[in-house]
N, C-alpha and C. Protein backbone atom coordinates (compact mmCIF):
# COMPACT_ATOMS: atom_id res chain seq x y z
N UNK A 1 109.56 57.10 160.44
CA UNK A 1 110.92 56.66 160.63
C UNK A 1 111.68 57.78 161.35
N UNK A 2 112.36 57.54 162.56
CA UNK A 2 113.72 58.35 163.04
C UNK A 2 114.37 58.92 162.03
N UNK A 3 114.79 59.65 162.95
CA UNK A 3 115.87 60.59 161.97
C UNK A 3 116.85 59.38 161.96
N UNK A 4 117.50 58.81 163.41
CA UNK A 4 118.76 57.95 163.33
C UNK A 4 118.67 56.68 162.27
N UNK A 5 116.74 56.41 162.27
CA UNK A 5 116.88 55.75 160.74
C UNK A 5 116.90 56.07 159.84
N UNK A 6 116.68 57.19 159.74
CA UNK A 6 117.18 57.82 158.35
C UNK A 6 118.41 57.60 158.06
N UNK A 7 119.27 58.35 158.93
CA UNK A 7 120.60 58.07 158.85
C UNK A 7 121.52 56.92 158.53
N UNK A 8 121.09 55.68 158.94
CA UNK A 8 121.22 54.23 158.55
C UNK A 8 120.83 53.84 157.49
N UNK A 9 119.82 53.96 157.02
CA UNK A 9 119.11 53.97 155.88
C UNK A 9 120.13 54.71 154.56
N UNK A 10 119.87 56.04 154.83
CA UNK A 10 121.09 56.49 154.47
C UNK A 10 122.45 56.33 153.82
N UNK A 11 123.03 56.15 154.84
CA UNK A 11 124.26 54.88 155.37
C UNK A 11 124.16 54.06 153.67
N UNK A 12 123.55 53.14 153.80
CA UNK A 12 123.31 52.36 152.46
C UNK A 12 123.56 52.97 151.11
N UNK A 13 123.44 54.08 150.99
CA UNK A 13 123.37 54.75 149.66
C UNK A 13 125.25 54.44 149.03
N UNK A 14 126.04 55.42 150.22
CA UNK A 14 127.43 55.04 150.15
C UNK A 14 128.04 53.48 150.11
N UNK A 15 127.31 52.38 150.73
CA UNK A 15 127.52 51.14 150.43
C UNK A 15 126.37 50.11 150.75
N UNK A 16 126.18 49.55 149.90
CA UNK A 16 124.90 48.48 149.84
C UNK A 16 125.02 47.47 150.76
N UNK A 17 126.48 46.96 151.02
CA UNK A 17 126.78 45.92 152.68
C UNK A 17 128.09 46.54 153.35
N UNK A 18 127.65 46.06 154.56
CA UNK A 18 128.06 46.92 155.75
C UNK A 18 127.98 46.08 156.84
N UNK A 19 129.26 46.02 157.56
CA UNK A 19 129.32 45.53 158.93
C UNK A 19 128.48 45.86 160.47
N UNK A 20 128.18 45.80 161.36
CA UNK A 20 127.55 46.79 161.84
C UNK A 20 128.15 48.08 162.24
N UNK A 21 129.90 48.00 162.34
CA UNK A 21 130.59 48.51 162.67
C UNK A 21 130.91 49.62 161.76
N UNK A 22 130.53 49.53 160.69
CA UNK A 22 130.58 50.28 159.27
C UNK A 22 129.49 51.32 159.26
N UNK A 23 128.11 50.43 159.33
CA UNK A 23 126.83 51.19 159.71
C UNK A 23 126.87 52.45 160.83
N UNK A 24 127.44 51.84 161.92
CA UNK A 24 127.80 52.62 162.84
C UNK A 24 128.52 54.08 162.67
N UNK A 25 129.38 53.67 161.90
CA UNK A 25 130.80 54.79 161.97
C UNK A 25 129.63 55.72 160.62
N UNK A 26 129.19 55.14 159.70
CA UNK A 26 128.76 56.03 158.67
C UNK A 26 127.75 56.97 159.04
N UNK A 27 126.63 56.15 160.03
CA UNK A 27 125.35 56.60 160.53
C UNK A 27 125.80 57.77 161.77
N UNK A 28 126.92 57.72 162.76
CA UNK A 28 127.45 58.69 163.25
C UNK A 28 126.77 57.98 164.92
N UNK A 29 126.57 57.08 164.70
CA UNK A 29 125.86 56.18 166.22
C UNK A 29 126.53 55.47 166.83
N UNK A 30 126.19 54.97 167.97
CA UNK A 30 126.73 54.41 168.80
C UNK A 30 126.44 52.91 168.33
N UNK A 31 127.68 52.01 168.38
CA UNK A 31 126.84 50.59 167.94
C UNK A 31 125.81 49.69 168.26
N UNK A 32 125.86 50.03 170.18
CA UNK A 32 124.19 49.34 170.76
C UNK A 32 123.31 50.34 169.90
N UNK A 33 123.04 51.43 169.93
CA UNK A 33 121.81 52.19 169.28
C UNK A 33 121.97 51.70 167.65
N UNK A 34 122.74 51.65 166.76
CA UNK A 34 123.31 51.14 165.38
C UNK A 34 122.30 49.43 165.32
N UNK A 35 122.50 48.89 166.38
CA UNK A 35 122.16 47.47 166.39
C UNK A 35 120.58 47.52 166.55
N UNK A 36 119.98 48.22 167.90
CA UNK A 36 118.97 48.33 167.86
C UNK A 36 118.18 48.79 166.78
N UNK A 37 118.25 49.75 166.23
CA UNK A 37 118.10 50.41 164.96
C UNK A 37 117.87 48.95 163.97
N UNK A 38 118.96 48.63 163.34
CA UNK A 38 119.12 47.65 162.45
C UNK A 38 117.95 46.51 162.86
N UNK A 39 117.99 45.84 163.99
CA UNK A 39 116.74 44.90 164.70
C UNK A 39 115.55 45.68 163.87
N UNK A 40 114.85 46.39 164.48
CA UNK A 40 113.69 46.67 164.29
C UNK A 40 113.83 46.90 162.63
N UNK A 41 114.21 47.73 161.53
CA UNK A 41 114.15 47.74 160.31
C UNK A 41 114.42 46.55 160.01
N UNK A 42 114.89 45.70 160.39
CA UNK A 42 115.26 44.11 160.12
C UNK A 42 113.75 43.56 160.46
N UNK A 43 112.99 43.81 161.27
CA UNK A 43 111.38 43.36 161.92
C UNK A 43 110.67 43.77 160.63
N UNK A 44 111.04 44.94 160.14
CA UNK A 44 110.08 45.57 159.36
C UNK A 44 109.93 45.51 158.38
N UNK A 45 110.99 44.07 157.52
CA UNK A 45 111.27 43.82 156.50
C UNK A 45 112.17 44.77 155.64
N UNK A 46 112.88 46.08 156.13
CA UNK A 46 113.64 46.85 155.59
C UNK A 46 115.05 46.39 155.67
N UNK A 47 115.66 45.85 155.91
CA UNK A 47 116.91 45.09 155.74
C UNK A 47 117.26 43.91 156.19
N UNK A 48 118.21 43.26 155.67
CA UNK A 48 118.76 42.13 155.82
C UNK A 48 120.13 42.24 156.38
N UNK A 49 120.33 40.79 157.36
CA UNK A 49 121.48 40.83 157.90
C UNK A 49 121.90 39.40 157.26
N UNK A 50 122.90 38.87 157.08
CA UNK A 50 123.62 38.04 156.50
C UNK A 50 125.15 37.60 156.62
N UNK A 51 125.38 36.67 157.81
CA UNK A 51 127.00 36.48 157.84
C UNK A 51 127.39 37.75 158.25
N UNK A 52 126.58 38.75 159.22
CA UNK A 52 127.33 39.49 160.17
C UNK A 52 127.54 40.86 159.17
N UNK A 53 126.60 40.55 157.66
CA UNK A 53 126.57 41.83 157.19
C UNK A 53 125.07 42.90 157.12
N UNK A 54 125.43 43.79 156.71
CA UNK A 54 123.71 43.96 156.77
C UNK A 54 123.78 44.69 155.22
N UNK A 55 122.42 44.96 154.93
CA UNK A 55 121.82 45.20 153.41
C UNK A 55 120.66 46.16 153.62
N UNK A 56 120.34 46.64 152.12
CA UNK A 56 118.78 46.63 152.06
C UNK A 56 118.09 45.53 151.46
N UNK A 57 116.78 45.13 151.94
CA UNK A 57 116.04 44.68 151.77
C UNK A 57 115.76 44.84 150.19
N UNK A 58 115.92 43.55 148.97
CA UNK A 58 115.59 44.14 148.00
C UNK A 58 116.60 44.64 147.04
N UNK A 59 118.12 44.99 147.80
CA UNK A 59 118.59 45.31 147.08
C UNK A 59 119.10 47.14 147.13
N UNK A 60 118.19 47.79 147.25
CA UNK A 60 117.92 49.11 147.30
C UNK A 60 116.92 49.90 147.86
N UNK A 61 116.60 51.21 148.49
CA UNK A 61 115.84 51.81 148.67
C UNK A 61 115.81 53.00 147.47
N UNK A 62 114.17 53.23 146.82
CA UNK A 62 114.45 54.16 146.09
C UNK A 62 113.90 55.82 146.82
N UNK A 63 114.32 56.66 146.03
CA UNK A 63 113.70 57.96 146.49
C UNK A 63 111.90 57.90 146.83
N UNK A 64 111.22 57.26 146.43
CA UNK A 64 109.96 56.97 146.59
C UNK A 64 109.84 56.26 147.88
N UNK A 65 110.09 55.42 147.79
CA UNK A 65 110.09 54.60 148.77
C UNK A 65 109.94 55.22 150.84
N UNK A 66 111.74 55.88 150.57
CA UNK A 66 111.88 56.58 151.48
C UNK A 66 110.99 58.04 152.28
N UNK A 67 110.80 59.00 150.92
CA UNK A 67 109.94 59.99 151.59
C UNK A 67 108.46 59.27 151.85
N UNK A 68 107.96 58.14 151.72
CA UNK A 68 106.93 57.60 151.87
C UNK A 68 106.44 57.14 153.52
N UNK A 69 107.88 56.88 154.11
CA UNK A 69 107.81 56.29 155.84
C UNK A 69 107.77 57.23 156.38
């Protein structure tokens, strides 16, 4: 995983849903790169988008989980 996914990933800890615009501003990215980002972890079964929000997948990422990618 990117660092910038880390950072998104991240992102989540401070709030579980998030606009992309939210994601953006938290993750410190630009919103095309924010979006792209989100796509592919969205491919990868790592989050969900919903009514223009986005999530984790699941609910949560735990500390396991993460140092694992």
């Amino acid at each position: 995983m990117t660092d910038d996914a880390k950072r998104i990933m991240g992102a989540f800890r401070e709030a579980p849903v998030m606009t992309l615009q939210a994601v953006s501003t938290m993750a410190g990215l630009g919103e095309h790169t924010t979006r792209f980002i989100l796509e592919q972890l969205r491919q990868a079964g790592l989050v969900l988008e919903r009514h223009k929000r986005w999530s984790i997948a699941g609910g949560h990422l735990s500390d396991d989980q993460e140092s694992s990618e």
